[in-house]
N, C-alpha and C. Protein backbone atom coordinates (compact mmCIF):
# COMPACT_ATOMS: atom_id res chain seq x y z
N UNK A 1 0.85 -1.17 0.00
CA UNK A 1 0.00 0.00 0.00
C UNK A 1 0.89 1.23 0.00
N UNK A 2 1.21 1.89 -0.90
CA UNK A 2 1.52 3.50 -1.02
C UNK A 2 0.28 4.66 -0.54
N UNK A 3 0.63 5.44 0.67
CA UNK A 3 0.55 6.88 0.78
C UNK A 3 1.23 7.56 -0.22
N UNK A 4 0.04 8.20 -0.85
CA UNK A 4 0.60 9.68 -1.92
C UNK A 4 -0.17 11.11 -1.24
N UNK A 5 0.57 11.75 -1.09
CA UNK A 5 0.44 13.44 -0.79
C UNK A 5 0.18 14.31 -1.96
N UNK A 6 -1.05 15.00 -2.57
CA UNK A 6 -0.77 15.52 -3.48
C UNK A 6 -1.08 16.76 -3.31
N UNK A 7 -0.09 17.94 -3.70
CA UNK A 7 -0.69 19.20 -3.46
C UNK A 7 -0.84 19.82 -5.43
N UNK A 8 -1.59 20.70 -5.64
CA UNK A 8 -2.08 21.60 -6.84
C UNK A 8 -0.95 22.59 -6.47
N UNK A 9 -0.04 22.78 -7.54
CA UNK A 9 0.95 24.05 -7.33
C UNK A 9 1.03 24.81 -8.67
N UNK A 10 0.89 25.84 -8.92
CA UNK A 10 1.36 26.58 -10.14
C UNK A 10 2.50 26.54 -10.87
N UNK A 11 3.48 26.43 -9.65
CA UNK A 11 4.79 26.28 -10.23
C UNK A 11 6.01 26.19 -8.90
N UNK A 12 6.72 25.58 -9.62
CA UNK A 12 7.43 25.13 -8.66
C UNK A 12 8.81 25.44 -8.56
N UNK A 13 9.22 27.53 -8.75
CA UNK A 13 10.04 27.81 -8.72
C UNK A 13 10.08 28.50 -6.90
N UNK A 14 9.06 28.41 -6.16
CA UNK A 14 9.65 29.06 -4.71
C UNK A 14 9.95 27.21 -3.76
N UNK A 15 9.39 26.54 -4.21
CA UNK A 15 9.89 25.60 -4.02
C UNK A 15 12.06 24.91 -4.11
N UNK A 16 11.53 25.36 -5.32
CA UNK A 16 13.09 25.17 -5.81
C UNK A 16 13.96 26.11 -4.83
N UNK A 17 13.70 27.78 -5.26
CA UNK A 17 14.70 28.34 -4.75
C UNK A 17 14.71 28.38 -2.96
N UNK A 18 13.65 27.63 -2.13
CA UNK A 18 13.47 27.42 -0.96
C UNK A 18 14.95 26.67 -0.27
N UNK A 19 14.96 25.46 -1.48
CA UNK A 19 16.04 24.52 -1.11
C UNK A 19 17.27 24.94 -1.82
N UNK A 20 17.26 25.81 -2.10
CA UNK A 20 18.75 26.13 -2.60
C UNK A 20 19.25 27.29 -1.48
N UNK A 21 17.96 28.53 -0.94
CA UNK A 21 18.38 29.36 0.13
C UNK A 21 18.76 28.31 1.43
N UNK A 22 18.58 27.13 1.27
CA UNK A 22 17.96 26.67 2.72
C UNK A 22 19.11 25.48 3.05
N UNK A 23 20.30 25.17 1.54
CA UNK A 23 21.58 24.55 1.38
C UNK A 23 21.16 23.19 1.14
N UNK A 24 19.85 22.80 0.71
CA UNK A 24 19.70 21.65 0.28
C UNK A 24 20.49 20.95 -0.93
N UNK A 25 21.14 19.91 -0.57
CA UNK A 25 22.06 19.17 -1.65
C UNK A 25 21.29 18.40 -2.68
N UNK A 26 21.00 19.03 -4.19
CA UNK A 26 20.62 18.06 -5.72
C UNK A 26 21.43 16.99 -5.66
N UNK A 27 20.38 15.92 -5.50
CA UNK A 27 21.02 14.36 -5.33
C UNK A 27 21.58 14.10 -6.86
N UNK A 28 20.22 14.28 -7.47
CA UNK A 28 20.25 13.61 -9.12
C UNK A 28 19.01 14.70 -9.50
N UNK A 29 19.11 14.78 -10.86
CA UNK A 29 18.41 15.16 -11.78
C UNK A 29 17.49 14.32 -13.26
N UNK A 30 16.42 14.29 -13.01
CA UNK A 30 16.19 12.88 -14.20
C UNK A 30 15.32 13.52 -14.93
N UNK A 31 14.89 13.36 -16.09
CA UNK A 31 13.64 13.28 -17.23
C UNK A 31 12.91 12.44 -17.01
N UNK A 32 11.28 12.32 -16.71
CA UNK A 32 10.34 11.43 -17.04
C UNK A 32 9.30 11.67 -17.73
N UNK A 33 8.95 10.80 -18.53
CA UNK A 33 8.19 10.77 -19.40
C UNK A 33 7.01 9.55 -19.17
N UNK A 34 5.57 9.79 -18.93
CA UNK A 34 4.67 8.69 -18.36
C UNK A 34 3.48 9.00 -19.97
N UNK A 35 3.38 7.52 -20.04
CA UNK A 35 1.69 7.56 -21.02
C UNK A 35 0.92 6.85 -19.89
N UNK A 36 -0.44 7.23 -19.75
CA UNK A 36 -1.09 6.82 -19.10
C UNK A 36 -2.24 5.95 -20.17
N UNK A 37 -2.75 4.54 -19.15
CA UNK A 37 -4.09 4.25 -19.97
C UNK A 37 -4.84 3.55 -18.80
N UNK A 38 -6.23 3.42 -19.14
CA UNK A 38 -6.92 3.18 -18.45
C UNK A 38 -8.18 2.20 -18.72
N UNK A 39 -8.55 1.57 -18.08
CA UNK A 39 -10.00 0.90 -18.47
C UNK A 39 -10.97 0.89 -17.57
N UNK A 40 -12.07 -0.10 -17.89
CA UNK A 40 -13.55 0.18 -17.42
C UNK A 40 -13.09 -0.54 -15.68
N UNK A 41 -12.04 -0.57 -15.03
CA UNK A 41 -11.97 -1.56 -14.24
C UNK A 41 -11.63 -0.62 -12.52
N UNK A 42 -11.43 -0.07 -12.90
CA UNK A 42 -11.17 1.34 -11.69
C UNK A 42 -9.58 1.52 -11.84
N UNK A 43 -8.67 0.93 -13.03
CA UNK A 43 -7.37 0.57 -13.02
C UNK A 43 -6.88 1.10 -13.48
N UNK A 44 -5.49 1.92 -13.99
CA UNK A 44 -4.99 2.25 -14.65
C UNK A 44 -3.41 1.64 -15.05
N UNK A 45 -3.02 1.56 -16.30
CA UNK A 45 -1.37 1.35 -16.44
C UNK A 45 -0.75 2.50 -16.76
N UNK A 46 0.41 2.57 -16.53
CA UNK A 46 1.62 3.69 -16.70
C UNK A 46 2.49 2.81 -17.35
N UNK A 47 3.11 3.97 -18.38
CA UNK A 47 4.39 2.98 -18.77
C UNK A 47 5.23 4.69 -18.79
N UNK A 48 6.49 4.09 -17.63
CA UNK A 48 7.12 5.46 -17.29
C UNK A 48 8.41 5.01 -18.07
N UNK A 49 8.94 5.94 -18.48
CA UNK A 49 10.91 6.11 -19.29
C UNK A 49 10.92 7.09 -18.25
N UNK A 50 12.02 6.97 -17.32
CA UNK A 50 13.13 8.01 -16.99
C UNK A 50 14.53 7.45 -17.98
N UNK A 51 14.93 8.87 -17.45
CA UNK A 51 16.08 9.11 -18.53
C UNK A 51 17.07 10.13 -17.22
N UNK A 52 18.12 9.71 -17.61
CA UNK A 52 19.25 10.06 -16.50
C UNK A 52 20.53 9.71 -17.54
N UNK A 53 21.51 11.19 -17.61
CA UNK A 53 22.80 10.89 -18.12
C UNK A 53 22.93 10.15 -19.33
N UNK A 54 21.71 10.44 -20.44
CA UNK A 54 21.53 9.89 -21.59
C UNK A 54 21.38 8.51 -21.27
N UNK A 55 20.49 7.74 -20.44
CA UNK A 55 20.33 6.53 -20.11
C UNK A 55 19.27 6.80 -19.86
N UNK A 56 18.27 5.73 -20.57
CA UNK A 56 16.96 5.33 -19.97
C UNK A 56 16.20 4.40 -19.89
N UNK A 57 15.31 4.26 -19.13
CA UNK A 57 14.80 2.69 -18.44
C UNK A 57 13.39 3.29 -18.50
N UNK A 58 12.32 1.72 -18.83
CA UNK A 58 11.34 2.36 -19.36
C UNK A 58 10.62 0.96 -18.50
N UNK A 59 9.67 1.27 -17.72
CA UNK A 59 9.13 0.55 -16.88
C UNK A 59 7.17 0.46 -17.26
N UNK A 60 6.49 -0.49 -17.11
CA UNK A 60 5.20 -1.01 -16.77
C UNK A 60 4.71 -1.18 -15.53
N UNK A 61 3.34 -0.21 -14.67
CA UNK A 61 3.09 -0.87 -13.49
C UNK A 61 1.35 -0.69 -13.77
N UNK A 62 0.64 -1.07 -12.59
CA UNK A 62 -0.59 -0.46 -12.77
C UNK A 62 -1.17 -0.23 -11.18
N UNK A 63 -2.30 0.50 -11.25
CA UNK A 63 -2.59 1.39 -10.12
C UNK A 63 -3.98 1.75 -10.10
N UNK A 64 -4.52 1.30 -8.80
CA UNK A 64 -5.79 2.16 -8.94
C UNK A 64 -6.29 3.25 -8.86
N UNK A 65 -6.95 4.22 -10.11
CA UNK A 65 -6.78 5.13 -10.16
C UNK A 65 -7.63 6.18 -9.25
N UNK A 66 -7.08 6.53 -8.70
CA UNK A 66 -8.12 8.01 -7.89
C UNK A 66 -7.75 9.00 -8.09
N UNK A 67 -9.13 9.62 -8.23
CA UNK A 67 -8.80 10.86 -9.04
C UNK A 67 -9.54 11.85 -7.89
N UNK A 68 -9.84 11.59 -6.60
CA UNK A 68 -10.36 12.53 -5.75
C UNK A 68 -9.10 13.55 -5.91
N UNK A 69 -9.73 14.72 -5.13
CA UNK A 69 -9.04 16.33 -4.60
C UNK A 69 -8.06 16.21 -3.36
N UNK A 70 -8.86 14.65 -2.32
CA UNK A 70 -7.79 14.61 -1.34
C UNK A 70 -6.71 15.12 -1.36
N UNK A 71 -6.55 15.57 -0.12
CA UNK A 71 -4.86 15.64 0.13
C UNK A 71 -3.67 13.95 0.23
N UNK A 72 -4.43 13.04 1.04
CA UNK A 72 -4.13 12.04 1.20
C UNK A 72 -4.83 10.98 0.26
N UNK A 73 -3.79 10.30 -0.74
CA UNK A 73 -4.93 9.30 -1.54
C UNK A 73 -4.29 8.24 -1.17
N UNK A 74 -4.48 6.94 -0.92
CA UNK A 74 -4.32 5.65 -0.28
C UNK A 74 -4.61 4.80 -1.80
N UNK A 75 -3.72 4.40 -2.33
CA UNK A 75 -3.81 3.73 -3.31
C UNK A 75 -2.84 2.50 -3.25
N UNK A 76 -3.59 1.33 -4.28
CA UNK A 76 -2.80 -0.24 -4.42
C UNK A 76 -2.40 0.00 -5.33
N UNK A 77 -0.31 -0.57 -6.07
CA UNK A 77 -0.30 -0.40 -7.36
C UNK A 77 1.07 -1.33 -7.31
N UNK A 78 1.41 -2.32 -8.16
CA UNK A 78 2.32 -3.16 -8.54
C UNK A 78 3.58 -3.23 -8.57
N UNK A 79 4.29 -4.02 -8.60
CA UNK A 79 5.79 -3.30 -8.57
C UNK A 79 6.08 -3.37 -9.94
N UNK A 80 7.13 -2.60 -10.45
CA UNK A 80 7.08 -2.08 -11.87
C UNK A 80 7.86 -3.16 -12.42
N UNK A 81 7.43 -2.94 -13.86
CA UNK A 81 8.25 -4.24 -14.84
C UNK A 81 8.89 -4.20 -16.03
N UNK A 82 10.05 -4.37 -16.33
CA UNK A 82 11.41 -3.43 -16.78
C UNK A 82 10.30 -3.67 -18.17
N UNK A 83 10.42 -2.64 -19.19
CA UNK A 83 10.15 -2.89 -20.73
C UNK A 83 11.32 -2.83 -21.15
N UNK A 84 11.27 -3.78 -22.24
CA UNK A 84 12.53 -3.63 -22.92
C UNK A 84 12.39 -3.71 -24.66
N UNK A 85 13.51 -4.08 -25.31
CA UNK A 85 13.03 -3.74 -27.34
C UNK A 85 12.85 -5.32 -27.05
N UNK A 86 12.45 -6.14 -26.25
CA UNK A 86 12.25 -7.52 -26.46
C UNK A 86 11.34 -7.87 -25.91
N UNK A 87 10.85 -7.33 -25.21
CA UNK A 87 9.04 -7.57 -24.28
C UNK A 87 8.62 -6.74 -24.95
N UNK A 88 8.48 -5.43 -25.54
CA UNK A 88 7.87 -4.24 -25.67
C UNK A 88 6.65 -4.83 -26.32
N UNK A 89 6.47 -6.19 -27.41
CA UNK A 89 5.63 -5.85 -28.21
C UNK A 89 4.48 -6.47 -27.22
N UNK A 90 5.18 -7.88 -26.29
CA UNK A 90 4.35 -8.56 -25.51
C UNK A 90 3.73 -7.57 -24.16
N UNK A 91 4.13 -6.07 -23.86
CA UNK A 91 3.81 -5.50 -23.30
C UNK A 91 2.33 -4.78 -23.70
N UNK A 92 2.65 -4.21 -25.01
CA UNK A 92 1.60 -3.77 -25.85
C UNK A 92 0.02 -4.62 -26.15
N UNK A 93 0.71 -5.98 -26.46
CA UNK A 93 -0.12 -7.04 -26.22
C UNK A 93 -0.98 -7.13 -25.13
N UNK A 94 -0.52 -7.16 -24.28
CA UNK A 94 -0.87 -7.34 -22.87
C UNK A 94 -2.06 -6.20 -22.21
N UNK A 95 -1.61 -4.88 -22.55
CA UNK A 95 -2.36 -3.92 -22.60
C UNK A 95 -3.75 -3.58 -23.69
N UNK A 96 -3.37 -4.40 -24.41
CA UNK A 96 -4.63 -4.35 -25.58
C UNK A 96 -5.85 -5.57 -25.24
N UNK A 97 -5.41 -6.70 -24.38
CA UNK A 97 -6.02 -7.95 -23.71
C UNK A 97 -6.73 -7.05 -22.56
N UNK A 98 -6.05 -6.92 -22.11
CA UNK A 98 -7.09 -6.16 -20.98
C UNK A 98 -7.88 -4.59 -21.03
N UNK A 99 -7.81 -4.53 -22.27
CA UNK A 99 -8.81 -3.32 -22.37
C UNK A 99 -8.52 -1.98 -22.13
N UNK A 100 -7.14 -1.92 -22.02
CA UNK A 100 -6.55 -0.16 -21.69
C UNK A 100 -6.22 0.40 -22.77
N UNK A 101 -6.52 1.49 -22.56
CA UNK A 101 -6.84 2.99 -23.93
C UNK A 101 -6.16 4.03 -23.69
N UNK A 102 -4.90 4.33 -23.98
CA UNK A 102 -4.08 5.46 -24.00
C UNK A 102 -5.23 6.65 -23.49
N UNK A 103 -4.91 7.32 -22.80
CA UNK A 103 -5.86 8.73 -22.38
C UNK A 103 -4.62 9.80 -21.86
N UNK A 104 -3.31 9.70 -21.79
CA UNK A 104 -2.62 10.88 -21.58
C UNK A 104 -1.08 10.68 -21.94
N UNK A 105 -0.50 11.43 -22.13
CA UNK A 105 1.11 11.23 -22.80
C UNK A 105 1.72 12.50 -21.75
């Protein structure tokens, strides 16, 4: 079970410069890139690429989706599953069997 915190922010430059007045140390820096899809099931899949240092890893999980305003959303969701140029198509597959429909990039 994952706790997620979600706050609505405009932007997230007093954030930033909070932790830079405040001597917070940048661990890492990454690119992510998520397509979302979803079906009639309350479920959703993600298929996330981060990208780090011209390297990237491109993962499958799924999650139930809530879409309340909460601050606190209590959600179930899988542990992720490497994609690669050799599962990718059986991934695709897999997602088309169970009924999920691209709805965000």
């Amino acid at each position: 079970m994952e706790y997620e915190y979600s706050f609505k922010v405009d932007s997230l430059d007093k954030y930033i410069n909070y932790c830079k007045t405040n001597n917070y140390e940048l661990v890492e820096e990454t690119n992510q890139t998520r397509i979302l899809y979803k079906n009639n099931n309350g479920t959703i899949a993600r298929i996330t690429t981060k990208e780090k240092d011209n390297i990237s890893n491109t993962y499958l999980d799924f999650k139930y989706n809530n879409d309340s305003d909460e601050i606190l959303k209590v959600s179930r969701e899988t542990i992720p599953l490497k994609v690669t140029d050799d599962n990718k198509q059986d991934i695709d597959s897999i997602l088309e069997m169970l009924e999920y429909k691209k709805i965000k990039h």
